[in-house]
Protein backbone atom coordinates (compact mmCIF):
# COMPACT_ATOMS: atom_id res chain seq x y z
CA UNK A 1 0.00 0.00 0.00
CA UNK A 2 0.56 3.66 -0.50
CA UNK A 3 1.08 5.76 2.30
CA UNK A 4 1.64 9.20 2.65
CA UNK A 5 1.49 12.07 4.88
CA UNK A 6 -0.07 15.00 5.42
CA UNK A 7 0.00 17.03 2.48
CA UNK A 8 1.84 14.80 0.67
CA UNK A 9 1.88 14.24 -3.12
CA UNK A 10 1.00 11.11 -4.80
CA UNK A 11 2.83 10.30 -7.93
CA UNK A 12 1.36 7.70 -10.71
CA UNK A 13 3.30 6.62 -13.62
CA UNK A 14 0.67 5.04 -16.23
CA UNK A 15 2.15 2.73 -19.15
CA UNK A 16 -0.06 0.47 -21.34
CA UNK A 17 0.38 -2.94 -21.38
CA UNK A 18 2.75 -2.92 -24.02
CA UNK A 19 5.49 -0.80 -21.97
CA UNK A 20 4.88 2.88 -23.81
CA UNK A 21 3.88 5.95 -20.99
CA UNK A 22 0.54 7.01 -21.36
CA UNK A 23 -0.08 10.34 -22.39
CA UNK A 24 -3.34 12.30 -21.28
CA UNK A 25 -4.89 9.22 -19.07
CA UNK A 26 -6.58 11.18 -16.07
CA UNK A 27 -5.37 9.69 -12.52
CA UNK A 28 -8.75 10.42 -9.94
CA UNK A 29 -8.37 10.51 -6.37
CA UNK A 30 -11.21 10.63 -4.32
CA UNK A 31 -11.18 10.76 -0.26
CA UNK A 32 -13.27 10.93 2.52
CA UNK A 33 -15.49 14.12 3.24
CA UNK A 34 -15.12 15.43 7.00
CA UNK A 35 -18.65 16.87 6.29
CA UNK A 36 -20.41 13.73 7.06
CA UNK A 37 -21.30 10.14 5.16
CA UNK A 38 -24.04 11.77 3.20
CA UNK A 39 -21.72 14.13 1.30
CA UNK A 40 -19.36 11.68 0.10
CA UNK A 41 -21.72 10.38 -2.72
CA UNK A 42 -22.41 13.56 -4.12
CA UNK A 43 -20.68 15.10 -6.96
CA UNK A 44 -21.88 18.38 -8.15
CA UNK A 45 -19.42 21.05 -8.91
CA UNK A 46 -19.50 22.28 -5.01
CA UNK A 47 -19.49 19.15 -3.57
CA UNK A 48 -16.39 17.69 -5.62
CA UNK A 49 -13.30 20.26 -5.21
CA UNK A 50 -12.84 19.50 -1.60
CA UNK A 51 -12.51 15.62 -2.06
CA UNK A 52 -11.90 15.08 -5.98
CA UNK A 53 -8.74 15.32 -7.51
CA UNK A 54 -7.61 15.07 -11.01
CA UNK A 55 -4.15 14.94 -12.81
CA UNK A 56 -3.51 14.18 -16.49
CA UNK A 57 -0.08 12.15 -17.35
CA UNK A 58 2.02 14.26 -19.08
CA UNK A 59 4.38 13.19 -22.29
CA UNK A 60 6.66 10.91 -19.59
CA UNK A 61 3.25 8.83 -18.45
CA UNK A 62 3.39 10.74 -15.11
CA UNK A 63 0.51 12.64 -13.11
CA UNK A 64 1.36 14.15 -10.03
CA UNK A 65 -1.89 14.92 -7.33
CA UNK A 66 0.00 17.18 -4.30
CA UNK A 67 -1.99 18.02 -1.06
CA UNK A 68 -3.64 15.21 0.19
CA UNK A 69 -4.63 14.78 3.22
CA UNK A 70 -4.00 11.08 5.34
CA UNK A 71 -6.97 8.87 6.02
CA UNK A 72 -8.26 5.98 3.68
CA UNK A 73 -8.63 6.82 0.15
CA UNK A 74 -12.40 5.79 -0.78
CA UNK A 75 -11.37 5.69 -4.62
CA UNK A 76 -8.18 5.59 -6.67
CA UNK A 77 -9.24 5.29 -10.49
CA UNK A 78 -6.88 5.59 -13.98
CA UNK A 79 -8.15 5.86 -17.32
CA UNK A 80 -6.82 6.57 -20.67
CA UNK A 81 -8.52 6.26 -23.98
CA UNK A 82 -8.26 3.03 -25.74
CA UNK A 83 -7.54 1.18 -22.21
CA UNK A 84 -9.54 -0.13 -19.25
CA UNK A 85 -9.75 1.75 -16.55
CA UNK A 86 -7.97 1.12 -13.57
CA UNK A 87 -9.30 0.90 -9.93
CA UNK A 88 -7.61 1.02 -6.30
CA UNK A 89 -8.32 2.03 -2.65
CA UNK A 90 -5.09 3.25 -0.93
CA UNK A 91 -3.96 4.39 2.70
CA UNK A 92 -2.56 7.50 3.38
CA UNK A 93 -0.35 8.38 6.49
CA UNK A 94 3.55 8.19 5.59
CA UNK A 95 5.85 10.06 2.87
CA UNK A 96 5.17 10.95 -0.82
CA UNK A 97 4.13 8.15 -2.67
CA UNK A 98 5.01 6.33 -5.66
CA UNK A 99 2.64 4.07 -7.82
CA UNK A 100 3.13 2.75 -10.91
CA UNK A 101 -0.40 1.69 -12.92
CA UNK A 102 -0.33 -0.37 -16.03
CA UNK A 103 -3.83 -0.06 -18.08
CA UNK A 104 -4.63 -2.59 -20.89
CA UNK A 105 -5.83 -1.70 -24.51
CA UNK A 106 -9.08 -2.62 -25.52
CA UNK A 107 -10.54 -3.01 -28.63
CA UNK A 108 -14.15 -2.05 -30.04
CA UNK A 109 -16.81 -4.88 -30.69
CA UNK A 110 -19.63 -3.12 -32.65
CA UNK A 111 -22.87 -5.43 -32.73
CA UNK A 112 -26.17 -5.37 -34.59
CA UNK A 113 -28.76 -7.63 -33.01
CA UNK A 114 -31.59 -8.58 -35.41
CA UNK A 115 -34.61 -11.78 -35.33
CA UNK A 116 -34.09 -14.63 -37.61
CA UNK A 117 -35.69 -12.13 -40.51
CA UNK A 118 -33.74 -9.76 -40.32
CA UNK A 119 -36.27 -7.23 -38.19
CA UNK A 120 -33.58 -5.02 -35.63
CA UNK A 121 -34.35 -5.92 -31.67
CA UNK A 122 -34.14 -2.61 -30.48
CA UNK A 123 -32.96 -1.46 -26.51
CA UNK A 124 -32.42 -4.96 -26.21
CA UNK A 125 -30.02 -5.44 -22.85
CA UNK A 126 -26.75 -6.61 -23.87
CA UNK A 127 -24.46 -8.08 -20.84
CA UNK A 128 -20.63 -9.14 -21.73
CA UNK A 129 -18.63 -11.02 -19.26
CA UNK A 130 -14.69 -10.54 -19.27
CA UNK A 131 -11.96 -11.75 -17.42
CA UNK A 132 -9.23 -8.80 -16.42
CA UNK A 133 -6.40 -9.92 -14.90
CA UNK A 134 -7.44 -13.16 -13.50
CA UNK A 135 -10.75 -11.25 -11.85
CA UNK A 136 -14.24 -12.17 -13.68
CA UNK A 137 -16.22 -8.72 -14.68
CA UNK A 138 -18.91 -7.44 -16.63
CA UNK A 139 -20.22 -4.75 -18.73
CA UNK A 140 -24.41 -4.09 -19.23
CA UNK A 141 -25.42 -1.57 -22.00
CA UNK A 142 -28.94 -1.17 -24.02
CA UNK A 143 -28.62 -1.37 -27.62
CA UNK A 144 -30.21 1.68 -29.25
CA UNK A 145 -33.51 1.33 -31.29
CA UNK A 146 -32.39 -0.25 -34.20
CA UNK A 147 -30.37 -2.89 -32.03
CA UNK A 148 -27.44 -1.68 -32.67
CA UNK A 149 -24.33 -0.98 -29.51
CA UNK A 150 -20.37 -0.69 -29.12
CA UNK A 151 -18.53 -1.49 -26.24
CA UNK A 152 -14.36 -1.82 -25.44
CA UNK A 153 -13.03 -4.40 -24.15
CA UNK A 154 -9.91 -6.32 -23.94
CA UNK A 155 -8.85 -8.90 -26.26
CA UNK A 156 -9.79 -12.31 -25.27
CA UNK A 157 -13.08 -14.76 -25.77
CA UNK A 158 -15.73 -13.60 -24.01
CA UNK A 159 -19.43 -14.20 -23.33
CA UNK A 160 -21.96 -12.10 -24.19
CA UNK A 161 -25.70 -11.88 -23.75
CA UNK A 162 -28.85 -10.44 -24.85
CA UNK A 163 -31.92 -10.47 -23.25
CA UNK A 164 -34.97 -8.07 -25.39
CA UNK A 165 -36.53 -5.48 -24.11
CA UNK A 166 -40.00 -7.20 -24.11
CA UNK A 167 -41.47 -9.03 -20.40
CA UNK A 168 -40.24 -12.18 -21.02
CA UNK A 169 -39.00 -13.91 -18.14
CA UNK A 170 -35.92 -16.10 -19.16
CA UNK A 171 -35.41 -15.36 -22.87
CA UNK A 172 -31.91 -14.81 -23.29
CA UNK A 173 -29.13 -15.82 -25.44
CA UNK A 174 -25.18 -16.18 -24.99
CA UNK A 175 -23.10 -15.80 -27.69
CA UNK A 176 -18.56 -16.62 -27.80
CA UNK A 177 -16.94 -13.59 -28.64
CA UNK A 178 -13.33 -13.62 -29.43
CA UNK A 179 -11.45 -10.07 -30.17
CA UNK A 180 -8.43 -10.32 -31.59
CA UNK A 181 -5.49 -7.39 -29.91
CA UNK A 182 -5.18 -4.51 -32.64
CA UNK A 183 -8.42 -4.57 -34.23
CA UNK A 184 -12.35 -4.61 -33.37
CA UNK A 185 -15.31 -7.25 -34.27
CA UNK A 186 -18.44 -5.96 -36.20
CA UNK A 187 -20.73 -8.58 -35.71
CA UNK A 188 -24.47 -9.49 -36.39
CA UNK A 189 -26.10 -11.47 -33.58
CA UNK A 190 -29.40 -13.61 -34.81
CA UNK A 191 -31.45 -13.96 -31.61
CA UNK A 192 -33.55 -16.89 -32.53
CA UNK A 193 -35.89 -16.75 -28.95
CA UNK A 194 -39.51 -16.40 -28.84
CA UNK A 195 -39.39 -12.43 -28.40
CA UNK A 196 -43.42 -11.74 -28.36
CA UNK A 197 -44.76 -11.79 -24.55
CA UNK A 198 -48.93 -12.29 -26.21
């Protein structure tokens, strides 16, 4: 863990997972209000200043946050375009800190999702599942009305699946997805379920 003191500054170098320093990923610290519990979830533009910080990396990879104060950090996060974000929770109460964050690219997987004819199956909800360094997550989006979405991810096989928008109870489908690093997937998905609820 990270410790620092008070006042200290926390230094992040970012690098993809290819070695290069990322330039213009944003490094977000957020800590504990002393205002009380109920503050902490807000974030409106005069609830945020006194608890969120932001940094870009510069050309080196490096963002710098100074002024912290000690206590448990309720959020460390690092995100750069093209890469999955990052996500901590540090401790602060000893000198300046050093941390070093690798993110990984992702690549796009653009989907259409249509019935056996052909007919779009629009706002259906689209689930993927993912595994990111050895932890199992998950994305959820809504494809827009003509059942279309996008989503990054990293490359890999992973599982992904639709349920439509209509009150069925258990009509879904799971489709392999493998992504390939350096490019994206456009892909039509043929959900074959019985999608009327009458």
């Amino acid at each position: 863990p990270v410790r620092l003191e008070v006042g200290a500054t926390l230094t992040v170098h970012v690098e993809s997972d290819a070695g290069e320093a990322l330039e213009g990923a944003v490094v977000s610290v957020w800590q504990p209000s002393d205002r009380g519990p109920e503050k902490t979830l807000l974030v409106g533009p005069g609830d945020r200043t006194d608890r969120v910080r932001y940094a870009p990396t510069g050309p080196a990879g490096v963002a710098r946050i100074a002024g912290l104060a000690p206590g448990e950090l309720t959020h460390l996060r690092v995100g750069g375009v093209g890469h999955l974000a990052s996500e901590a929770s540090l401790h602060l109460d000893g000198a300046d800190g050093d941390l070093r964050v690798t993110l990984r690219r992702t690549v796009a997987l653009r989907g259409a999702i249509v019935e056996p004819e052909g007919l779009p199956v629009g706002f259906a909800r689209v689930s993927v599942v993912y595994a990111d360094r050895g932890e199992t997550k998950w994305i959820e989006l809504l494809a827009d009305h003509a059942g279309r979405f996008e989503v990054l991810l990293p490359p890999g096989r992973h599982e992904l699946t639709i349920e439509p928008p209509y009150l069925v109870a258990g009509v879904t489908r799971t489709f392999p997805v493998n992504l390939r690093p350096g490019g994206g997937l456009d892909k039509q998905f043929v959900f074959d379920g019985h999608l009327s609820p009458w």
